[in-house]
Protein backbone atom coordinates (compact mmCIF):
# COMPACT_ATOMS: atom_id res chain seq x y z
CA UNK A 1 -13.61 7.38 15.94
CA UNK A 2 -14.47 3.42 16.23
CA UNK A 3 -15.64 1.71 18.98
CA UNK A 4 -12.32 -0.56 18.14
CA UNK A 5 -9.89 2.13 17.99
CA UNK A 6 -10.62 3.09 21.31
CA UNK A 7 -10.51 0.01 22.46
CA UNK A 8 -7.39 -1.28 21.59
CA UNK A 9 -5.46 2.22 21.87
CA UNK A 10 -4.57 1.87 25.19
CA UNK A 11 -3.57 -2.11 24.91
CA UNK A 12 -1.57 -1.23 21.80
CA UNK A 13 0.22 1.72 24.25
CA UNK A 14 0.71 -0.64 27.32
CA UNK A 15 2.67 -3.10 24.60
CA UNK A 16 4.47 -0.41 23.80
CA UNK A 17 5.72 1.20 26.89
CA UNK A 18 6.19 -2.86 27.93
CA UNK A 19 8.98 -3.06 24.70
CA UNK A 20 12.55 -1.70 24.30
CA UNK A 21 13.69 -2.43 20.51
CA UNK A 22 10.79 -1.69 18.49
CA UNK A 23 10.82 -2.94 14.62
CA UNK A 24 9.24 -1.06 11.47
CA UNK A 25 9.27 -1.51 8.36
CA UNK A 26 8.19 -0.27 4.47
CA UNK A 27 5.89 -2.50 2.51
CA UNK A 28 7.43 -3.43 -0.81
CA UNK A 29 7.19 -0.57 -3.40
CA UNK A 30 6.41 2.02 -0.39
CA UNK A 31 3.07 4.15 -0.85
CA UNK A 32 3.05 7.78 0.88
CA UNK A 33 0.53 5.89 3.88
CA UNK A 34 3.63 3.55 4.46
CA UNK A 35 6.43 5.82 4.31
CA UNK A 36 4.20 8.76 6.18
CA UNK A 37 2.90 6.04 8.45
CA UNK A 38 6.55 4.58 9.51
CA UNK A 39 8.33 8.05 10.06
CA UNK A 40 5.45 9.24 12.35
CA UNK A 41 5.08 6.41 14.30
CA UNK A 42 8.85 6.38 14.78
CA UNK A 43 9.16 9.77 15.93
CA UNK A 44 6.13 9.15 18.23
CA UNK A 45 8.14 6.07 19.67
CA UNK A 46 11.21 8.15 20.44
CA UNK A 47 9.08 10.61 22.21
CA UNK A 48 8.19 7.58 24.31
CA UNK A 49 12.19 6.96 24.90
CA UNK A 50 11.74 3.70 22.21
CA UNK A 51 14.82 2.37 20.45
CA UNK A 52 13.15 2.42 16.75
CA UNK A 53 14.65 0.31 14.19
CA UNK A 54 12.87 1.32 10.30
CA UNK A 55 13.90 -0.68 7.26
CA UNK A 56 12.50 0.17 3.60
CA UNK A 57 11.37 -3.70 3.07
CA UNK A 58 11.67 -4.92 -0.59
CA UNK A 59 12.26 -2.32 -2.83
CA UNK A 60 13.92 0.97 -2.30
CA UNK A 61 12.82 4.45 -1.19
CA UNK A 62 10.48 6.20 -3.22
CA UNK A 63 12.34 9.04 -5.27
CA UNK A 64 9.31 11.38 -5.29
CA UNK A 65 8.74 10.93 -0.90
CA UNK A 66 12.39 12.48 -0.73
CA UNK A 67 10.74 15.52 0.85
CA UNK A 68 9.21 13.38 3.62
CA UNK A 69 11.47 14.81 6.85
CA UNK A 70 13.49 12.23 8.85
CA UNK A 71 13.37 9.41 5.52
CA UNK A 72 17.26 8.86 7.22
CA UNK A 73 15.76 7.19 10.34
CA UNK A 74 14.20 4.71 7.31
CA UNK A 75 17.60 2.15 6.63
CA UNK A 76 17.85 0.83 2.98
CA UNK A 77 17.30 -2.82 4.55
CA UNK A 78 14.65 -5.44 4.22
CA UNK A 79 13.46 -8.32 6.56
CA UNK A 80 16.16 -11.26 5.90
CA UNK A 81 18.85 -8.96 6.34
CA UNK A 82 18.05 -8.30 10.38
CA UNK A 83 18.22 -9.99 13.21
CA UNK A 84 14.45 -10.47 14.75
CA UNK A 85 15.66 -11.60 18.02
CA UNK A 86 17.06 -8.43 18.58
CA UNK A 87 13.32 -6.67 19.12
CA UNK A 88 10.64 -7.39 21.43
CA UNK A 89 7.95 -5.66 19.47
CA UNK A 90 7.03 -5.48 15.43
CA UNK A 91 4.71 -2.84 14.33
CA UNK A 92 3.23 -3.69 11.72
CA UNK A 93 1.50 -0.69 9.81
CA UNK A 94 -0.22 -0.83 6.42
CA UNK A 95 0.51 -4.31 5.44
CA UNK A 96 -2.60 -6.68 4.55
CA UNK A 97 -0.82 -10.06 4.77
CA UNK A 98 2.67 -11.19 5.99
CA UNK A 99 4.10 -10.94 2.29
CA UNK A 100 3.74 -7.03 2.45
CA UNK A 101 6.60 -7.49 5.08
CA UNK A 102 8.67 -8.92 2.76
CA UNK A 103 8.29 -11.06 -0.77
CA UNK A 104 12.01 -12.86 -0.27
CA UNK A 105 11.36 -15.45 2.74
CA UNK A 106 8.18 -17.00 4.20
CA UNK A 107 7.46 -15.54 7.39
CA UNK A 108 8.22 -16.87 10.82
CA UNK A 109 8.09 -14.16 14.06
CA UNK A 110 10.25 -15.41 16.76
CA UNK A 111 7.93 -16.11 20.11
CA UNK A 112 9.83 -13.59 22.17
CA UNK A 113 8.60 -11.00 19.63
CA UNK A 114 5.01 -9.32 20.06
CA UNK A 115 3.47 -8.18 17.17
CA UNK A 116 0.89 -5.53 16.39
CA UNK A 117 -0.87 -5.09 13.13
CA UNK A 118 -2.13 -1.47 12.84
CA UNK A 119 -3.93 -1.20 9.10
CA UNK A 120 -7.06 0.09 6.92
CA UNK A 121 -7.36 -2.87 4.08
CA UNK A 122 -10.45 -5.15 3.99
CA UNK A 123 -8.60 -7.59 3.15
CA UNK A 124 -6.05 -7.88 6.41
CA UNK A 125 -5.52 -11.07 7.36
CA UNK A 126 -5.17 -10.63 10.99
CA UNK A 127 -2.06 -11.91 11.68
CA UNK A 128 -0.52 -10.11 14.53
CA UNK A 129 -0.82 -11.06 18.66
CA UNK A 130 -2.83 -7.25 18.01
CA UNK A 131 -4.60 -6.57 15.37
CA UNK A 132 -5.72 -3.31 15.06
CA UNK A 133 -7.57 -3.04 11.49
CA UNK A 134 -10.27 -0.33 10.48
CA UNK A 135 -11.56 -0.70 6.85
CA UNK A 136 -13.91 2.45 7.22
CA UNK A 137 -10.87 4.41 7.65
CA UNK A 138 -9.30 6.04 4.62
CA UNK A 139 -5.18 5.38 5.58
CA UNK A 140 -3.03 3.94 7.72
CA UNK A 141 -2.05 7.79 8.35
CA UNK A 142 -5.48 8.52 9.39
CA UNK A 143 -5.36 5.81 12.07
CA UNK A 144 -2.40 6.73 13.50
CA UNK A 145 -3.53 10.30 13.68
CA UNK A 146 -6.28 8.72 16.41
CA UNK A 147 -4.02 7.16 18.25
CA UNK A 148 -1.60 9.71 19.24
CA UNK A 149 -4.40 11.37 20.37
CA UNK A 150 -5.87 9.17 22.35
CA UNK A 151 -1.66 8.48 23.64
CA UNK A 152 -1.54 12.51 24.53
CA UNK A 153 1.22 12.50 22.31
CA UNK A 154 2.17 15.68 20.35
CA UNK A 155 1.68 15.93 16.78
CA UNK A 156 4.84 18.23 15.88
CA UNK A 157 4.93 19.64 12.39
CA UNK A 158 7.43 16.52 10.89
CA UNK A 159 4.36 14.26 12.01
CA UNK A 160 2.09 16.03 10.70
CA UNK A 161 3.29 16.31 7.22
CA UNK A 162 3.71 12.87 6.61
CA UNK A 163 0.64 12.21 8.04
CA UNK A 164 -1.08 14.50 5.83
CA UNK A 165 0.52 13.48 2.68
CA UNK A 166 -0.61 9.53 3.42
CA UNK A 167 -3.63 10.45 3.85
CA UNK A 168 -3.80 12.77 0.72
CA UNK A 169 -2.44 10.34 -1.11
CA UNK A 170 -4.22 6.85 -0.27
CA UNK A 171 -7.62 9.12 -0.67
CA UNK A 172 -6.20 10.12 -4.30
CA UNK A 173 -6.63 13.67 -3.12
CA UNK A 174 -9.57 13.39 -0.92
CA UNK A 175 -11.72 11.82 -4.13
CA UNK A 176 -12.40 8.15 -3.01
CA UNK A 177 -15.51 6.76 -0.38
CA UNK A 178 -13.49 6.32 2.64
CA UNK A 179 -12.42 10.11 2.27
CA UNK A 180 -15.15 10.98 4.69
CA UNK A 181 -15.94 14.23 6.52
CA UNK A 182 -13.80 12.67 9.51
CA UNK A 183 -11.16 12.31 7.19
CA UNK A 184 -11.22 16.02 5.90
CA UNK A 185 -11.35 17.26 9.57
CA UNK A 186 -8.25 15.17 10.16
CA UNK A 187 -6.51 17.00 7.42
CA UNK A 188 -8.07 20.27 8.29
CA UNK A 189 -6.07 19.39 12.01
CA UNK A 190 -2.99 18.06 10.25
CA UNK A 191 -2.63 21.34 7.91
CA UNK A 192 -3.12 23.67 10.60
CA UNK A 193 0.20 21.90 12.24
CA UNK A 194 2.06 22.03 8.96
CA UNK A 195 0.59 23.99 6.43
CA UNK A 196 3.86 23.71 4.40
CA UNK A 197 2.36 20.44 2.18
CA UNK A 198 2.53 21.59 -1.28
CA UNK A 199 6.18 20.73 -2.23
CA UNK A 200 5.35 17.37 -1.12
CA UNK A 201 2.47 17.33 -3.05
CA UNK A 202 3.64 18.39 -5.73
CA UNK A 203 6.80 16.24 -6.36
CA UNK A 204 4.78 13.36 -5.21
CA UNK A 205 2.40 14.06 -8.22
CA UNK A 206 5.14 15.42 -10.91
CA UNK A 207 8.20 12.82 -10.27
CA UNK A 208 8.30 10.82 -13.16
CA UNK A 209 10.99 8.92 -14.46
CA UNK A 210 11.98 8.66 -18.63
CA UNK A 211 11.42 4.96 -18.25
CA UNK A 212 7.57 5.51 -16.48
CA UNK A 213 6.51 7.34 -19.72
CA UNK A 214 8.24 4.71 -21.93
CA UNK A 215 6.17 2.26 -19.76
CA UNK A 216 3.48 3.81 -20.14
CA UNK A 217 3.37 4.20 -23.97
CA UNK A 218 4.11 0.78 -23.94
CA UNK A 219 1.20 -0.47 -21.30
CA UNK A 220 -1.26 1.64 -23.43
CA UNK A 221 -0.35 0.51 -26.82
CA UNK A 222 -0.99 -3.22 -25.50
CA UNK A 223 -4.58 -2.47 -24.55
CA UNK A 224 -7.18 -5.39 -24.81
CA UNK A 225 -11.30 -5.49 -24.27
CA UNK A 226 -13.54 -7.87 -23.40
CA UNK A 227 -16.86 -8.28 -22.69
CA UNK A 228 -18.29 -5.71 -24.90
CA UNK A 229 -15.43 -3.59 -23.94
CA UNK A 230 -16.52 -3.40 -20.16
CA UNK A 231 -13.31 -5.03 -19.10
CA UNK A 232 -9.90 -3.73 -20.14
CA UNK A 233 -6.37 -5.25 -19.91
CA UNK A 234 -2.86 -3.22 -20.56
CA UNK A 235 -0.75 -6.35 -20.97
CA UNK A 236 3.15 -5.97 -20.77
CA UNK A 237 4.83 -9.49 -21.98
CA UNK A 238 8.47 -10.49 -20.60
CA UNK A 239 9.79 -10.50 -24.26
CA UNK A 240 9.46 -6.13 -24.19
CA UNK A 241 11.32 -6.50 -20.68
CA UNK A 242 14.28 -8.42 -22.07
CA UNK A 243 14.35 -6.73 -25.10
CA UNK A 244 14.53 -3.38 -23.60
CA UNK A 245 16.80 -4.83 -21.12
CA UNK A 246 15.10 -3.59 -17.87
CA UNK A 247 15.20 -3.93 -14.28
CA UNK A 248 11.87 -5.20 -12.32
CA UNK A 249 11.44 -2.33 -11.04
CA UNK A 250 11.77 -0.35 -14.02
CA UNK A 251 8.82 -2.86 -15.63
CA UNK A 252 6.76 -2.16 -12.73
CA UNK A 253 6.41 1.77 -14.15
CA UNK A 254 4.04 -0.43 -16.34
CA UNK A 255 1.26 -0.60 -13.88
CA UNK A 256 -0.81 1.69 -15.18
CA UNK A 257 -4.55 0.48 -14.16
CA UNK A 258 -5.23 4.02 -12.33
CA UNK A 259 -4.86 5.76 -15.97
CA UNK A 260 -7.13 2.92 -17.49
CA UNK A 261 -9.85 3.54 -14.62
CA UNK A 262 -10.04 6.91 -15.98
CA UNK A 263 -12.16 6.11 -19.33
CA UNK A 264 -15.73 5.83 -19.07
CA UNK A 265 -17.39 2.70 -19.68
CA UNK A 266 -14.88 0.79 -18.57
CA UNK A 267 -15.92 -0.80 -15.49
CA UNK A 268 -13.26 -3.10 -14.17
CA UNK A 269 -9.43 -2.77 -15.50
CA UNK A 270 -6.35 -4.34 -15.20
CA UNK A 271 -2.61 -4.04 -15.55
CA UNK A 272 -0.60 -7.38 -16.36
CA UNK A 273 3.05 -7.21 -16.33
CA UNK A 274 5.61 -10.11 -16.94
CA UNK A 275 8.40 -8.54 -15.59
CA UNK A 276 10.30 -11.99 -15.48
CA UNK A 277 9.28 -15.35 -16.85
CA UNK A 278 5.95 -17.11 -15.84
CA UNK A 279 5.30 -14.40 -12.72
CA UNK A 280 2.54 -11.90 -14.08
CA UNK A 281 2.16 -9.31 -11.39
CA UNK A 282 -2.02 -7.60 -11.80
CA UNK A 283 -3.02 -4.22 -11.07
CA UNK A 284 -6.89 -4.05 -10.69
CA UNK A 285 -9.15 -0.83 -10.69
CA UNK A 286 -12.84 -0.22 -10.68
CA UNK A 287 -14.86 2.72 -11.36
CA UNK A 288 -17.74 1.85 -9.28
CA UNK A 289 -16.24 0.22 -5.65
CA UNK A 290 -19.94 -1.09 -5.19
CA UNK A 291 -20.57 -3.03 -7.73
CA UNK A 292 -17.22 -4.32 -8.39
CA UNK A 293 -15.14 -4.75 -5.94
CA UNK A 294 -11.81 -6.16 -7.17
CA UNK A 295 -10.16 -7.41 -4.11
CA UNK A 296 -12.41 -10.33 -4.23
CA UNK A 297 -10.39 -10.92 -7.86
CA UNK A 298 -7.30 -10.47 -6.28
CA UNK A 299 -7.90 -12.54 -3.34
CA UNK A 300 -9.17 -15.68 -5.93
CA UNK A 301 -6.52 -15.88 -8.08
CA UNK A 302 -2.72 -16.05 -7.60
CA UNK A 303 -0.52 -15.70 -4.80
CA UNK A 304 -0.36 -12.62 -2.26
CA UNK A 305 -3.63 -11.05 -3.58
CA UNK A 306 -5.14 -8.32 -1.73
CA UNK A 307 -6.39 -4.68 -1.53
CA UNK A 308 -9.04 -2.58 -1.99
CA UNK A 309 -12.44 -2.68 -3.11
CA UNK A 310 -11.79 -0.36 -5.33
CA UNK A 311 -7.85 -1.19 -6.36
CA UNK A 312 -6.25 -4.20 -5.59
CA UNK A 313 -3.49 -6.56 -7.14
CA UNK A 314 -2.45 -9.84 -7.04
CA UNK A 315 0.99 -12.00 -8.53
CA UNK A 316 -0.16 -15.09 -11.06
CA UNK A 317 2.72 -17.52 -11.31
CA UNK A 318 1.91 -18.82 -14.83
CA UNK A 319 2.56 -17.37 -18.57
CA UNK A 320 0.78 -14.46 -19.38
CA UNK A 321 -1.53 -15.71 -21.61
CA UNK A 322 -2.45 -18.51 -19.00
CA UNK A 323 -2.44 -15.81 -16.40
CA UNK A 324 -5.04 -13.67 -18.47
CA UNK A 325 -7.02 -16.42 -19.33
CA UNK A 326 -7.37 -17.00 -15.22
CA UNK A 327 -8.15 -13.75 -14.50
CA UNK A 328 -11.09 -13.17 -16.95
CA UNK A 329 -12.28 -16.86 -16.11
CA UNK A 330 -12.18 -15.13 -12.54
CA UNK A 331 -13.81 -11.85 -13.50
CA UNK A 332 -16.66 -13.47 -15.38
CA UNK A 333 -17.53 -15.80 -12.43
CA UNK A 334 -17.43 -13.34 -9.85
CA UNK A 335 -19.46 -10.73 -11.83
CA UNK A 336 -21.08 -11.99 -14.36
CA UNK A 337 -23.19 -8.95 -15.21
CA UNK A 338 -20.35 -7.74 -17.21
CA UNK A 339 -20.80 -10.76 -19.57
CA UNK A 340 -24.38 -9.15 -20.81
């Protein structure tokens, strides 16, 4: 445990017990750490006799987290369609930047509102009266799992699923750095409260959708190398949207950068999709964090960049070949080792 966690665990509690209409929320295309983050925190709030508002954000629920006990308390709302001055307090959990509260408005907290930021990126911005941010950690999940501790609050079996399953996830099954022997013993804990995971697991990992293996032929048929083929690009253009007449969302299932990562020699990949005119959103993926760490891509170029050292993406608001001309001008300034 950090020297920062325990520092601000008890100021992030006194703001707490201080509120009465507490605000949560999804980021926008909801991971297992945000959805698992959200529900436990909200049932840890109502243990605390908290009126707990949770909205999805963006984009809707996630069809393989519809395991996850208490999604209900989650409503199928995003941030324009509430009324801030109703709360006193926004949580803020796994969201690097204001636009992972919402993508639709620019964002503007009402002064009678505290807000506390409670995340793992590197790249966090900081932008909560609290910020609470811990890089070394692996999740959100695995945060929150400290702090209910430190709160003498109970971790009851609903918790601790969805506690388990962000952390499972946002380590990609315990295989990246941050997955740490800390982070095992937390799961270790978290299993021995729930050891009824594996349906979760399981439909998180075998959900897919017709259109995501359309998608994906299409993202891998598209494939492009560069320098020396150390670099790789799946490129989706908006012309295979419209002519296939599909949803954003549905052109999203075209993100494939984790399957590109999986090849060896290529050292830095990316997903571009077009999924409507001039707005490119990237999907970047390393193989070695340590060399290459992408979120320093995503944070150069575009608009609402951020991430991981190791994963990261970013939204270029030009056409797609401008946009991929920017992001290997990018790539080859920031590392130009791969050049050789």
């Amino acid at each position: 445990m950090t020297d920062q966690i325990k520092e601000l665990a008890s100021k992030i509690l006194e703001t707490i017990q201080k509120s009465n209409k507490i605000l949560l929320h999804c980021h926008p295309y909801p991971d297992p750490d945000s959805v698992g983050s959200v529900l436990a925190m909200s049932s840890a709030l109502k243990k605390l006799g908290k009126n707990v508002t949770a909205i999805v954000g963006d984009t809707e629920y996630p069809q393989n987290l519809l395991e996850f006990p208490n999604r209900e308390w989650i409503q199928p709302k995003n941030y324009t369609q509430i009324d801030l001055n109703e709360f006193d307090l926004f949580l803020i959990l796994d969201s690097s930047s204001p636009s992972q509260i919402t993508q639709f408005t620019e964002i503007t907290f009402p002064k009678s509102m505290n807000t506390i930021v409670i995340d793992h990126h590197d790249t966090n911005s900081r932008f909560g009266k609290i910020n609470l941010v811990e890089p070394t950690y692996s999740s959100t999940s695995q945060i929150l799992h400290k702090l209910f501790r430190l709160w003498h609050i109970e971790i009851d079996p609903d918790m601790a699923i969805c506690l388990f399953v962000g952390i499972f996830a946002d380590t990609g099954g315990f295989k990246y750095p941050k997955c740490t022997p800390e982070t095992l013993h937390t799961a270790y804990k978290l299993a021995k409260i729930n050891p009824n995971y594996h349906k979760l697991i399981f439909n998180l990992e075998n959900n897919k959708k017709p259109i995501e293996i359309e998608m994906t032929g299409l993202a891998l048929f598209s494939i492009e190398k560069y320098f020396s083929d150390r670099v790789v690009f799946s490129v989706i253009p908006y012309e295979e949207i419209q002519k296939r007449k599909l949803s954003k969302s549905d052109a999203m299932e075209g993100l494939v950068a984790n399957l590109l990562r999986a090849v060896i020699g290529w050292d830095l990949v990316a997903s571009l999709v077009e999924a409507e005119p001039d707005v490119v959103t990237v999907s970047l993926r390393t193989r070695d964090e340590n060399k290459f760490d992408v979120s320093k891509i995503a944070k150069s170029v575009g608009e609402k960049g951020g991430g991981h050292k190791g994963a990261a993406g970013t939204t270029i608001k030009e056409p797609l070949n401008k946009a991929k001309a920017t992001l290997l001008k990018a790539i080859g300034q920031t590392f130009p080792e791969l050049r050789k």
